[in-house]
PDB file of N, CA and C in Angstrom:
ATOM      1  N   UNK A   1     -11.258 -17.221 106.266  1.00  0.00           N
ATOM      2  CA  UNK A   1     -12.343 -16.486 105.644  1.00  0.00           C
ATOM      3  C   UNK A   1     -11.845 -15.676 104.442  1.00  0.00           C
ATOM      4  N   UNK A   2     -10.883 -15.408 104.520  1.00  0.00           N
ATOM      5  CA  UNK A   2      -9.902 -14.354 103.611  1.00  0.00           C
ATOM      6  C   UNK A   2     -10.037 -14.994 101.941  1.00  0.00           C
ATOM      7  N   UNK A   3      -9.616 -16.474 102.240  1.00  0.00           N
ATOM      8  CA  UNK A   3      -9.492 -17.374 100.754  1.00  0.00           C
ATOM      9  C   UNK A   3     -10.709 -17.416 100.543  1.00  0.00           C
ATOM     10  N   UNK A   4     -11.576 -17.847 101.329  1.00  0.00           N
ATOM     11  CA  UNK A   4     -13.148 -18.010 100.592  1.00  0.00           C
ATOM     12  C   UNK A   4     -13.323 -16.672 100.153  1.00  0.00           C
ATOM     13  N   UNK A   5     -13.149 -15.248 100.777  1.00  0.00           N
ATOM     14  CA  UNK A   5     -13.864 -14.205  99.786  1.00  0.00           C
ATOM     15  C   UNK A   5     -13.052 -14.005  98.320  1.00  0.00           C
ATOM     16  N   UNK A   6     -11.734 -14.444  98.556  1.00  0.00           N
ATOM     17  CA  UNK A   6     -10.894 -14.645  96.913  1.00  0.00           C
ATOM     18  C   UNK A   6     -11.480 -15.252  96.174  1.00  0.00           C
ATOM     19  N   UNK A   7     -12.060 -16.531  96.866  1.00  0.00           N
ATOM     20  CA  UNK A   7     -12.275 -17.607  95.825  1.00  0.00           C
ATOM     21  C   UNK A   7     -13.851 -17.441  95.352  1.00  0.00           C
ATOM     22  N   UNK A   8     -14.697 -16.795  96.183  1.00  0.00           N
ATOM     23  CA  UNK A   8     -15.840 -15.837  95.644  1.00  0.00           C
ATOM     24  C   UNK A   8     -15.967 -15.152  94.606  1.00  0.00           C
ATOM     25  N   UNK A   9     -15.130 -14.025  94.687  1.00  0.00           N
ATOM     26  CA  UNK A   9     -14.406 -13.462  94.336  1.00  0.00           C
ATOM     27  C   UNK A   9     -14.082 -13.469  92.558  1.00  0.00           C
ATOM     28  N   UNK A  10     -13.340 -14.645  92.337  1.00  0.00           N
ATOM     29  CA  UNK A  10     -12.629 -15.532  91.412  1.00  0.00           C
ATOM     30  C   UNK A  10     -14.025 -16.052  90.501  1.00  0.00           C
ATOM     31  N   UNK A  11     -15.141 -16.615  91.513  1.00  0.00           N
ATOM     32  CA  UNK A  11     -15.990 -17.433  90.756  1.00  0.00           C
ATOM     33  C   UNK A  11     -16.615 -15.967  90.029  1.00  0.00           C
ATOM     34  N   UNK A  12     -16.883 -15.402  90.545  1.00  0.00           N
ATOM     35  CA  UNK A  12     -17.872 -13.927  90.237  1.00  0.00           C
ATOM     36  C   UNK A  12     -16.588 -13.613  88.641  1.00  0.00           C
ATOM     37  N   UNK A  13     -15.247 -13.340  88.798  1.00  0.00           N
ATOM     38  CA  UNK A  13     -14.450 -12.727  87.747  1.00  0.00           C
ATOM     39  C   UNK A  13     -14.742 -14.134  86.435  1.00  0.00           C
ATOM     40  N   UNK A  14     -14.679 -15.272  87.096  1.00  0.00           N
ATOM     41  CA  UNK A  14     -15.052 -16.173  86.144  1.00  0.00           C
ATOM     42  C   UNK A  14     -16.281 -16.350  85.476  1.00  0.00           C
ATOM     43  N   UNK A  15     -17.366 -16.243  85.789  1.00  0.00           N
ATOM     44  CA  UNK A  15     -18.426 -16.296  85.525  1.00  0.00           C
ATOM     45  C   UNK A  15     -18.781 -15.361  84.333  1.00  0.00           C
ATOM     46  N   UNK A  16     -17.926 -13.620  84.534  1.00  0.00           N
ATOM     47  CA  UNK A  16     -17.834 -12.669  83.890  1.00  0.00           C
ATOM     48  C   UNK A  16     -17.125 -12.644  82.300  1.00  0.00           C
ATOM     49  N   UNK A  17     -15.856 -13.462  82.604  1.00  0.00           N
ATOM     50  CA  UNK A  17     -14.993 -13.939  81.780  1.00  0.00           C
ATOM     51  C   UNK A  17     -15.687 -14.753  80.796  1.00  0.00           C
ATOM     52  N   UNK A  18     -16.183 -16.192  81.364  1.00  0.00           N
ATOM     53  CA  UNK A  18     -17.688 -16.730  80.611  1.00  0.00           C
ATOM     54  C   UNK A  18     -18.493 -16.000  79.746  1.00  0.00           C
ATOM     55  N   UNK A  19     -19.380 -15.041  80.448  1.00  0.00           N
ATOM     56  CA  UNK A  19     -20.252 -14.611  79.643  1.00  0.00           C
ATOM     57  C   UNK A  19     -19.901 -13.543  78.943  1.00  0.00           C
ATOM     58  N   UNK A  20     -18.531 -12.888  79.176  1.00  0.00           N
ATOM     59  CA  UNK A  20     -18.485 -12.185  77.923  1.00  0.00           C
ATOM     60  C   UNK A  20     -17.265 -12.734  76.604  1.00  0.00           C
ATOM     61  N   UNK A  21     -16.995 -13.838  76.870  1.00  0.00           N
ATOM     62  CA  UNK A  21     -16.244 -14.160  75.906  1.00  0.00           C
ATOM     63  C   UNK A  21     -16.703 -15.461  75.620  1.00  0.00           C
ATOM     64  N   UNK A  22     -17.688 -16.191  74.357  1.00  0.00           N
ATOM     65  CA  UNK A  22     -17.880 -17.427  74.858  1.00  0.00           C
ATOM     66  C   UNK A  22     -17.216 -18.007  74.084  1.00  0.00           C
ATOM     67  N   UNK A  23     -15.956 -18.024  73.707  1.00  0.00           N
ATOM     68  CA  UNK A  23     -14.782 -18.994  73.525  1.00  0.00           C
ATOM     69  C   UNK A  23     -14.352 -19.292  74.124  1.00  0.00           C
ATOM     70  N   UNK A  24     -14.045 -18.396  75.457  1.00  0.00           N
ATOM     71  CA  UNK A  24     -13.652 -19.070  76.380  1.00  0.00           C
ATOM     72  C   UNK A  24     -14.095 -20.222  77.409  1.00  0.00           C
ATOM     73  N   UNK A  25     -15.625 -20.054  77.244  1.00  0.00           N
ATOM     74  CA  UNK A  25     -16.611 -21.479  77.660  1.00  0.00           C
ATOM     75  C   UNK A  25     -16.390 -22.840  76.878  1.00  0.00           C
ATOM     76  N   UNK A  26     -15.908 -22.513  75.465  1.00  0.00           N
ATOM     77  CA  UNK A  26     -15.653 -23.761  74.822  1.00  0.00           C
ATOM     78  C   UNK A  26     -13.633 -24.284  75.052  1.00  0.00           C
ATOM     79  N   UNK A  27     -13.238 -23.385  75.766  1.00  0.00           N
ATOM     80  CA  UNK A  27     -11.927 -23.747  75.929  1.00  0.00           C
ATOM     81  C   UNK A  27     -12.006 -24.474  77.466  1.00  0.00           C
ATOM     82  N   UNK A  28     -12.978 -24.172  78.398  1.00  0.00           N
ATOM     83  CA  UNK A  28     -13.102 -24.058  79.809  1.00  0.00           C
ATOM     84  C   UNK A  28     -13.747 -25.878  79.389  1.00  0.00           C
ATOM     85  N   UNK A  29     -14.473 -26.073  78.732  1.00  0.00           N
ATOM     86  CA  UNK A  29     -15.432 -27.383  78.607  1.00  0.00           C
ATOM     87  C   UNK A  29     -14.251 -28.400  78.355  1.00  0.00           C
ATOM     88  N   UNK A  30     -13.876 -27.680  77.568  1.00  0.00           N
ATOM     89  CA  UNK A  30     -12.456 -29.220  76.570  1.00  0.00           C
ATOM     90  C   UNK A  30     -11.302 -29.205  77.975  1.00  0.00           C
ATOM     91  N   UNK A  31     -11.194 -28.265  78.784  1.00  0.00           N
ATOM     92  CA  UNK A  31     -10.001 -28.171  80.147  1.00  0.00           C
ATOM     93  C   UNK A  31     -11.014 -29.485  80.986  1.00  0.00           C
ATOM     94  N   UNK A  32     -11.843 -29.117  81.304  1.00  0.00           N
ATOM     95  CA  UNK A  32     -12.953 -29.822  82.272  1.00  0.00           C
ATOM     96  C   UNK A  32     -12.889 -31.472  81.667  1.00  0.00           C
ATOM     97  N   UNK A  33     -12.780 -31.575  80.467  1.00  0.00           N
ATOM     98  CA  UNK A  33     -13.207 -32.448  80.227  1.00  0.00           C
ATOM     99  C   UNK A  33     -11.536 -33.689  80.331  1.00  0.00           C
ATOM    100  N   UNK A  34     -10.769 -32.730  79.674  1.00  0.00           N
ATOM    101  CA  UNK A  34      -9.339 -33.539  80.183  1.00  0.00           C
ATOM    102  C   UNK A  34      -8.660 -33.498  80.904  1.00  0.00           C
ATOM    103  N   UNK A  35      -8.781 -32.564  82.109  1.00  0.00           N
ATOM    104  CA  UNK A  35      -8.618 -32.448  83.332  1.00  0.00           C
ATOM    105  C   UNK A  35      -9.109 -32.955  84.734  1.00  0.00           C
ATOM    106  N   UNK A  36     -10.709 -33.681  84.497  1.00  0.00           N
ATOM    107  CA  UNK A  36     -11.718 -34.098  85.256  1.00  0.00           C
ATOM    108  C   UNK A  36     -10.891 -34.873  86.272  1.00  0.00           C
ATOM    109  N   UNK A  37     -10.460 -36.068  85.770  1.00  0.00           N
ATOM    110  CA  UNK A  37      -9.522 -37.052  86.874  1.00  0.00           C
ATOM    111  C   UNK A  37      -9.170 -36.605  87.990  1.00  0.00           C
ATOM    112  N   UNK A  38      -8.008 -35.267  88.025  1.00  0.00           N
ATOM    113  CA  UNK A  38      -6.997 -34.668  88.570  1.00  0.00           C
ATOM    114  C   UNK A  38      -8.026 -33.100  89.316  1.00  0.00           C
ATOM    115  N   UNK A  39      -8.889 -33.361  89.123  1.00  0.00           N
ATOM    116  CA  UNK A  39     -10.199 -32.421  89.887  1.00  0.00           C
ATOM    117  C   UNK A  39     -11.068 -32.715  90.442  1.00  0.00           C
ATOM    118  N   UNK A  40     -11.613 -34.439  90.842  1.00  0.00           N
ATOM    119  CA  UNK A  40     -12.048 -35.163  91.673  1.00  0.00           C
ATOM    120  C   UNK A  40     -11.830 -34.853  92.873  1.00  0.00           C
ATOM    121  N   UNK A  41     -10.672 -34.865  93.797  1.00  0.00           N
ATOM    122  CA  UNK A  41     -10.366 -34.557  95.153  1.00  0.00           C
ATOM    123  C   UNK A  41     -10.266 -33.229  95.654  1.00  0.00           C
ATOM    124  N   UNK A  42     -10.645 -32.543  94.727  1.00  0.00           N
ATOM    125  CA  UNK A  42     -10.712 -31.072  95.160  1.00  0.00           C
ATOM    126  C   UNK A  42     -11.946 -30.529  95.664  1.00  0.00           C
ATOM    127  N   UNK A  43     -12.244 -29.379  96.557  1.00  0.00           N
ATOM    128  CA  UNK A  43     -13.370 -29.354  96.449  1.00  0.00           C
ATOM    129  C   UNK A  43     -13.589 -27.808  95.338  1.00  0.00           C
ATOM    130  N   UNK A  44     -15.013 -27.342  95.372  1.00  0.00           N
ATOM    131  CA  UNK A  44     -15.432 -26.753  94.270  1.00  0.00           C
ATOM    132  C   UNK A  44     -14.550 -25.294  94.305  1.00  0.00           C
ATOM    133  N   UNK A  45     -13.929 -24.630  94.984  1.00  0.00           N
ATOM    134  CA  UNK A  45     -13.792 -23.217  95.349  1.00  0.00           C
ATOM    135  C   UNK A  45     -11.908 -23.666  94.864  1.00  0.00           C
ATOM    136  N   UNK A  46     -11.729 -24.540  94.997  1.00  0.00           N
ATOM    137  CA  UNK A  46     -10.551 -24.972  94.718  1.00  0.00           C
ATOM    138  C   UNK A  46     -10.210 -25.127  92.879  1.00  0.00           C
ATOM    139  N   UNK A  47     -11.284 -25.760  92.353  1.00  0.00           N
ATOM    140  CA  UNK A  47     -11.587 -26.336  91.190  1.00  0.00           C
ATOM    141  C   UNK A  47     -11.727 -25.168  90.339  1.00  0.00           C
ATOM    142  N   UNK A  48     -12.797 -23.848  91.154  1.00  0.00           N
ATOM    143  CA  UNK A  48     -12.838 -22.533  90.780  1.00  0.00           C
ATOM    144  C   UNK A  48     -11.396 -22.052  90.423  1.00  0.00           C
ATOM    145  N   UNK A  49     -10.406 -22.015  91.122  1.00  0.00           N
ATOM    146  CA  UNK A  49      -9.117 -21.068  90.953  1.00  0.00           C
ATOM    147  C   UNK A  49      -8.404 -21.622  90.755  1.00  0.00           C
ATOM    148  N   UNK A  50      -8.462 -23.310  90.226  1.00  0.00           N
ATOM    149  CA  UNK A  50      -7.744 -23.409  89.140  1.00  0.00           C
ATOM    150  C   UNK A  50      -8.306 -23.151  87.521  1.00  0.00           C
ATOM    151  N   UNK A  51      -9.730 -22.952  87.392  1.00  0.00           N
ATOM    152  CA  UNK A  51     -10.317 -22.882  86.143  1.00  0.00           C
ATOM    153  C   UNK A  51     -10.038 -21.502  85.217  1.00  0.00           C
ATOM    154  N   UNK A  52      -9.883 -20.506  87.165  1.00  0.00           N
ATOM    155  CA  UNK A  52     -10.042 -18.842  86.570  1.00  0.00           C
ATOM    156  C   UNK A  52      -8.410 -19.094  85.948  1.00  0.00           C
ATOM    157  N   UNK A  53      -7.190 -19.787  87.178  1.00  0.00           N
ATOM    158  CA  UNK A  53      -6.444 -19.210  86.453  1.00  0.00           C
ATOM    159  C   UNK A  53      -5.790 -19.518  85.090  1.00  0.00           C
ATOM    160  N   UNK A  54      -6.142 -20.612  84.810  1.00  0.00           N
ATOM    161  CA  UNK A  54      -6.161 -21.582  83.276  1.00  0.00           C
ATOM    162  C   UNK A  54      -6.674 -20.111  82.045  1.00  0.00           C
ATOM    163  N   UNK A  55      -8.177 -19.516  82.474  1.00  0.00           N
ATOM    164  CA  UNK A  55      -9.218 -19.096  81.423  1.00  0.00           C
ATOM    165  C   UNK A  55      -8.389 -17.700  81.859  1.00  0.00           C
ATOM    166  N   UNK A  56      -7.410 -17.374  82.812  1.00  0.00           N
ATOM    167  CA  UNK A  56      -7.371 -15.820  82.708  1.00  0.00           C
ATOM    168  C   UNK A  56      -5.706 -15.858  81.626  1.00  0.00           C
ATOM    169  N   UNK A  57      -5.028 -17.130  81.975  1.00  0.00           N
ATOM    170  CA  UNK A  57      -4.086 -16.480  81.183  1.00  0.00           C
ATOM    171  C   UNK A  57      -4.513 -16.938  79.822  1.00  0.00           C
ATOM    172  N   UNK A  58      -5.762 -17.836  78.797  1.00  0.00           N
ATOM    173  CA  UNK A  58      -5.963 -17.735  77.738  1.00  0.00           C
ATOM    174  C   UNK A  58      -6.617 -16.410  77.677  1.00  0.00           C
ATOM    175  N   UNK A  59      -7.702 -15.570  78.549  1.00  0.00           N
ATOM    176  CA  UNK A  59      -7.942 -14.949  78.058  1.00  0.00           C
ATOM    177  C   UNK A  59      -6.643 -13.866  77.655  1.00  0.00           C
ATOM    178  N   UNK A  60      -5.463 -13.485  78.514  1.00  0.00           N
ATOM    179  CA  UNK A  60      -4.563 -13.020  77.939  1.00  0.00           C
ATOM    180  C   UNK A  60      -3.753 -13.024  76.539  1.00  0.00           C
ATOM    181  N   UNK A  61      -4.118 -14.199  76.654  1.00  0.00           N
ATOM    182  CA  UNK A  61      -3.599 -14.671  75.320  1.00  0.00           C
ATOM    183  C   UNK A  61      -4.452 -13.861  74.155  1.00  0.00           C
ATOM    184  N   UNK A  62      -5.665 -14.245  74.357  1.00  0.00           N
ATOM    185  CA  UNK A  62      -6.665 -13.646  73.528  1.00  0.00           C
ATOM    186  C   UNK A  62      -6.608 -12.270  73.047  1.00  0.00           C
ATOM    187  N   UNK A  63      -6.870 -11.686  74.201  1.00  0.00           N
ATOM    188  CA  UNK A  63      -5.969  -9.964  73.792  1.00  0.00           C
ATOM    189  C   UNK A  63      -4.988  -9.898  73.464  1.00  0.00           C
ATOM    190  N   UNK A  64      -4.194 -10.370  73.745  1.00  0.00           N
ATOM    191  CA  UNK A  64      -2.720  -9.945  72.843  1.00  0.00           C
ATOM    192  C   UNK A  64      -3.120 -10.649  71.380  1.00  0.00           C
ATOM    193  N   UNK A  65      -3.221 -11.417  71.193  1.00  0.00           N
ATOM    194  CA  UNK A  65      -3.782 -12.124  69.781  1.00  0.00           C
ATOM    195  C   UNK A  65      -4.659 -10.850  68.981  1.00  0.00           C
ATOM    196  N   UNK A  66      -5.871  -9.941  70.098  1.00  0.00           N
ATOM    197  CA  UNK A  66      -6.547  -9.046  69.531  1.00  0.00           C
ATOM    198  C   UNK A  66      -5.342  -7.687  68.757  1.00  0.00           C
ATOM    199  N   UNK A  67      -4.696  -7.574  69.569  1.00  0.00           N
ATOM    200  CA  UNK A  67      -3.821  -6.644  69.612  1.00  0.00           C
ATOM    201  C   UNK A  67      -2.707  -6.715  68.308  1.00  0.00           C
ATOM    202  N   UNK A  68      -2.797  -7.965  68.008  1.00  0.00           N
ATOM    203  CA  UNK A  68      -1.435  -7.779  66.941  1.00  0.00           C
ATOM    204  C   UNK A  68      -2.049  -7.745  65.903  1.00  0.00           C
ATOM    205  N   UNK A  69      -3.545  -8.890  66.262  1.00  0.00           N
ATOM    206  CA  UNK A  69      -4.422  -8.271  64.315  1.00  0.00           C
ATOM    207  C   UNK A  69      -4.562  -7.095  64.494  1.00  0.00           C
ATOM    208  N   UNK A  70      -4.869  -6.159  65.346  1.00  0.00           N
ATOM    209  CA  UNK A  70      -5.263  -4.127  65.062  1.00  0.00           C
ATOM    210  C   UNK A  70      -3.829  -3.964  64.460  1.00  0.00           C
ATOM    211  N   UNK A  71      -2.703  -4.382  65.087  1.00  0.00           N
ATOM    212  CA  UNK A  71      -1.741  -3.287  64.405  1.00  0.00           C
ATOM    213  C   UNK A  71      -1.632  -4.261  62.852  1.00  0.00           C
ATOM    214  N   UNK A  72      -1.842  -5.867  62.679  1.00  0.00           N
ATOM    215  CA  UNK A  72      -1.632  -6.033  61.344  1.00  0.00           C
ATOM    216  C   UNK A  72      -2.308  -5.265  60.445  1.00  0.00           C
ATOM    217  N   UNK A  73      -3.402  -5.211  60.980  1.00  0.00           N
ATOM    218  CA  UNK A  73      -4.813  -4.395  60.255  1.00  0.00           C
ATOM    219  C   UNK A  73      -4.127  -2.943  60.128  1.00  0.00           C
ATOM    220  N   UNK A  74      -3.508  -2.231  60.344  1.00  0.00           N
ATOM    221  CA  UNK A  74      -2.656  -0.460  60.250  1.00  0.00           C
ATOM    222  C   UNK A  74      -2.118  -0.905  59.367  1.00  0.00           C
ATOM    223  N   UNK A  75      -0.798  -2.276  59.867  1.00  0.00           N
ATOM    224  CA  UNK A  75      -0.003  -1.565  59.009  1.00  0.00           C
ATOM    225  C   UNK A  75      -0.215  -2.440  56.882  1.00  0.00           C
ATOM    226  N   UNK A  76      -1.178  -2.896  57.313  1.00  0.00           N
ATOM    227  CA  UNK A  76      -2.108  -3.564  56.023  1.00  0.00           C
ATOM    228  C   UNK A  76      -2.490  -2.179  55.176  1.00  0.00           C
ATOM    229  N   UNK A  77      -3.012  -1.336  56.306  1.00  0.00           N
ATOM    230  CA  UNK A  77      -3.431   0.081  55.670  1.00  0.00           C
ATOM    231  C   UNK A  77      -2.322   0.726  55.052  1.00  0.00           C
ATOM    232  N   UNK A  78      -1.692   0.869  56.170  1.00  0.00           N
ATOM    233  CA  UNK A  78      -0.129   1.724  55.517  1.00  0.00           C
ATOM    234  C   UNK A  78       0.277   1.152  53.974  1.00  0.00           C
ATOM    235  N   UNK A  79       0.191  -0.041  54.299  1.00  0.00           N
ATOM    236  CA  UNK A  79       1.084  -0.187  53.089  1.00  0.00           C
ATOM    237  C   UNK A  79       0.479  -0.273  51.645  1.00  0.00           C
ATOM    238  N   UNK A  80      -1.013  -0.433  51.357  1.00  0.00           N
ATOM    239  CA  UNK A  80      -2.004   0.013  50.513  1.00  0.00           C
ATOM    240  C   UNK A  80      -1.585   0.939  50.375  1.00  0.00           C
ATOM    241  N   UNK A  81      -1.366   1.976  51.138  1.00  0.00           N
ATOM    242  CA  UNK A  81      -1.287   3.770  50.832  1.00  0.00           C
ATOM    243  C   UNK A  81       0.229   3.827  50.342  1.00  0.00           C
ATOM    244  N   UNK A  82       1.099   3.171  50.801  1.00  0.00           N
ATOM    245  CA  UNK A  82       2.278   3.445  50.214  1.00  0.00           C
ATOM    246  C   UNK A  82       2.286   2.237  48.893  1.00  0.00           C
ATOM    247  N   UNK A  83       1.546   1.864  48.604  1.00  0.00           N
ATOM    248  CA  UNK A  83       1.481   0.687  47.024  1.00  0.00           C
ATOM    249  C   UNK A  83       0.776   2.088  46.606  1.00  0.00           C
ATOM    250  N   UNK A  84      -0.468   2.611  46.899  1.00  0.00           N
ATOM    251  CA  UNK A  84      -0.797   3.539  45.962  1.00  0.00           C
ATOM    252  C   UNK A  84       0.219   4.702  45.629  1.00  0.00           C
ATOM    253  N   UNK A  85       0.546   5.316  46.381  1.00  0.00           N
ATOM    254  CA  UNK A  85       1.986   6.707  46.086  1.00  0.00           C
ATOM    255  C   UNK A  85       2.899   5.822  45.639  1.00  0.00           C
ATOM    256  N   UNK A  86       2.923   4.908  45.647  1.00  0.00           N
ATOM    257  CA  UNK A  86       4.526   3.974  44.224  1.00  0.00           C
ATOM    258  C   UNK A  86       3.544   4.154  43.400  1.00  0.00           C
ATOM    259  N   UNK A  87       2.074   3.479  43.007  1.00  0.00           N
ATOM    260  CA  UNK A  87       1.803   3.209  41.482  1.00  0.00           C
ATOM    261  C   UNK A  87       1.366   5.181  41.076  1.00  0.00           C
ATOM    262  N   UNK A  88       1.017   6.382  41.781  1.00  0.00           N
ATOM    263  CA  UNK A  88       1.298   7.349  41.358  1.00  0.00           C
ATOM    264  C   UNK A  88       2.108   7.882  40.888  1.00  0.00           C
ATOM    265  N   UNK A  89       3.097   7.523  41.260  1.00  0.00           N
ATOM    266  CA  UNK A  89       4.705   7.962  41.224  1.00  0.00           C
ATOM    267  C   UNK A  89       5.628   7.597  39.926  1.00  0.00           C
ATOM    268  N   UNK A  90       4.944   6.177  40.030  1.00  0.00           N
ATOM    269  CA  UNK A  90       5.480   5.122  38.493  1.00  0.00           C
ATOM    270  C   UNK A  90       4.532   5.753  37.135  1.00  0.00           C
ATOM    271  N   UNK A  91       3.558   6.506  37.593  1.00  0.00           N
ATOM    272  CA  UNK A  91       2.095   7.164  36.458  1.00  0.00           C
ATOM    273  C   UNK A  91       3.523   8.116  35.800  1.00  0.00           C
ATOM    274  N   UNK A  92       3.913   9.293  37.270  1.00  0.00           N
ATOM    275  CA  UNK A  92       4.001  10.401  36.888  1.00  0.00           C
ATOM    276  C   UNK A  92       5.449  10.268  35.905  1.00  0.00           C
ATOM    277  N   UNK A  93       6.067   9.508  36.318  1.00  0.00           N
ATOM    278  CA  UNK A  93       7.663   8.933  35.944  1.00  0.00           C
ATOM    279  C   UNK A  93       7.447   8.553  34.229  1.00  0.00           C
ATOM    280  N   UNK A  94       6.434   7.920  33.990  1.00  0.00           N
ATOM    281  CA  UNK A  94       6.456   7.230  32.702  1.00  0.00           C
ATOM    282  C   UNK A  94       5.472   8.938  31.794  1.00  0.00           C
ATOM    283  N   UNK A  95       5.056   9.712  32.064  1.00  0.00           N
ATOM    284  CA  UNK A  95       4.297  10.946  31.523  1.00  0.00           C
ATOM    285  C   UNK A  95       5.538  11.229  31.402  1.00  0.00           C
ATOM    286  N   UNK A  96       6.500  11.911  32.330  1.00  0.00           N
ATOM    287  CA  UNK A  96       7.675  12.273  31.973  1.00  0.00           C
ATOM    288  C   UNK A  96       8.352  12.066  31.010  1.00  0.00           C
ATOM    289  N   UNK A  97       8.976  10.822  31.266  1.00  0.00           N
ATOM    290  CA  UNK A  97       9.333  10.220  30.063  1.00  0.00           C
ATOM    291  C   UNK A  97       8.529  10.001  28.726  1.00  0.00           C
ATOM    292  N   UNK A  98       7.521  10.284  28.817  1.00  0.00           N
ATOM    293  CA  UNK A  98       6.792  10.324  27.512  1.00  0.00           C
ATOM    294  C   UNK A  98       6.837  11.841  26.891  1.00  0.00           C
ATOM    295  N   UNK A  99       6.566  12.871  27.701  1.00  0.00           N
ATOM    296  CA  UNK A  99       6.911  14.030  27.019  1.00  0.00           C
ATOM    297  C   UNK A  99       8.209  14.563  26.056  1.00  0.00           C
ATOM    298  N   UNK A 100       7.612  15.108  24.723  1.00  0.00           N
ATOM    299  CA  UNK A 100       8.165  15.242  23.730  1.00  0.00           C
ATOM    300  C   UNK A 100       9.419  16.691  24.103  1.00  0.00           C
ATOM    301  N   UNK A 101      10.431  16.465  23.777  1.00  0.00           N
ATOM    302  CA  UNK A 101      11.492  17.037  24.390  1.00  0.00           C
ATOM    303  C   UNK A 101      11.000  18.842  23.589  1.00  0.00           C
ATOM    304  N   UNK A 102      10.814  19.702  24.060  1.00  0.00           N
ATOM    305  CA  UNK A 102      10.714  20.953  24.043  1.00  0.00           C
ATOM    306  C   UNK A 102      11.938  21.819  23.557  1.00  0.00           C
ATOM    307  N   UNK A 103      12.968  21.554  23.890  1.00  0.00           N
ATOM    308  CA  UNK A 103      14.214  22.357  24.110  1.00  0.00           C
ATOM    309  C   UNK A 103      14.530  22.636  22.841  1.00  0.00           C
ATOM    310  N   UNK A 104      14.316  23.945  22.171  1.00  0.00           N
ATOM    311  CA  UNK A 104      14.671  24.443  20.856  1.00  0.00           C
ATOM    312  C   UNK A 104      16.124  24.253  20.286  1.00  0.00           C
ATOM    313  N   UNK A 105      16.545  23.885  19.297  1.00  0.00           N
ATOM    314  CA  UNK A 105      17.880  23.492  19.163  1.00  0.00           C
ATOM    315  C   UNK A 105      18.205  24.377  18.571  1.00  0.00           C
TER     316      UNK A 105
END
């Protein structure tokens, strides 16, 4: 009884997984579809927990994938801000050097 409430369980986390990510329905269709053969002799609760655990480690994948565009996306920022304080910097450098020397001889 224990595995059937897992595998309950599993269908309910899958189902969830489904509807809130639906890429992952189009990754779950193309598995189903080249996998079908080798999922014939199974029955359905079986077929379930191999599907969740296929769609849970893409969805892992997925977040970490989310995760490295946020920090590309920072440090994209950062470095705009540090291109702008160089091209300030290169402004103030060349004024400098443009100012007419003062120093009374």
């Amino acid at each position: 009884m224990a595995n059937r409430d897992m595998f309950l369980e599993q269908e309910a986390q899958l189902q969830r997984l489904l509807t809130e990510h639906p890429r992952l329905q189009e990754i779950e269709e193309a598995l189903d579809r080249f996998g079908a053969s080798h999922y014939d002799r199974r029955d359905q609760a079986e077929r379930n927990h191999a599907r969740f655990r296929v769609l849970k480690l893409v969805h892992a994948l997925y977040r970490d994938l989310g995760a490295l565009q946020e920090q590309l996306q920072t440090q994209a920022v950062e470095l705009q801000a540090r291109e702008t304080e160089l091209t300030r910097l290169r402004l103030l450098c060349q004024q400098q050097l443009q100012l007419p020397d003062t120093k009374a001889d």
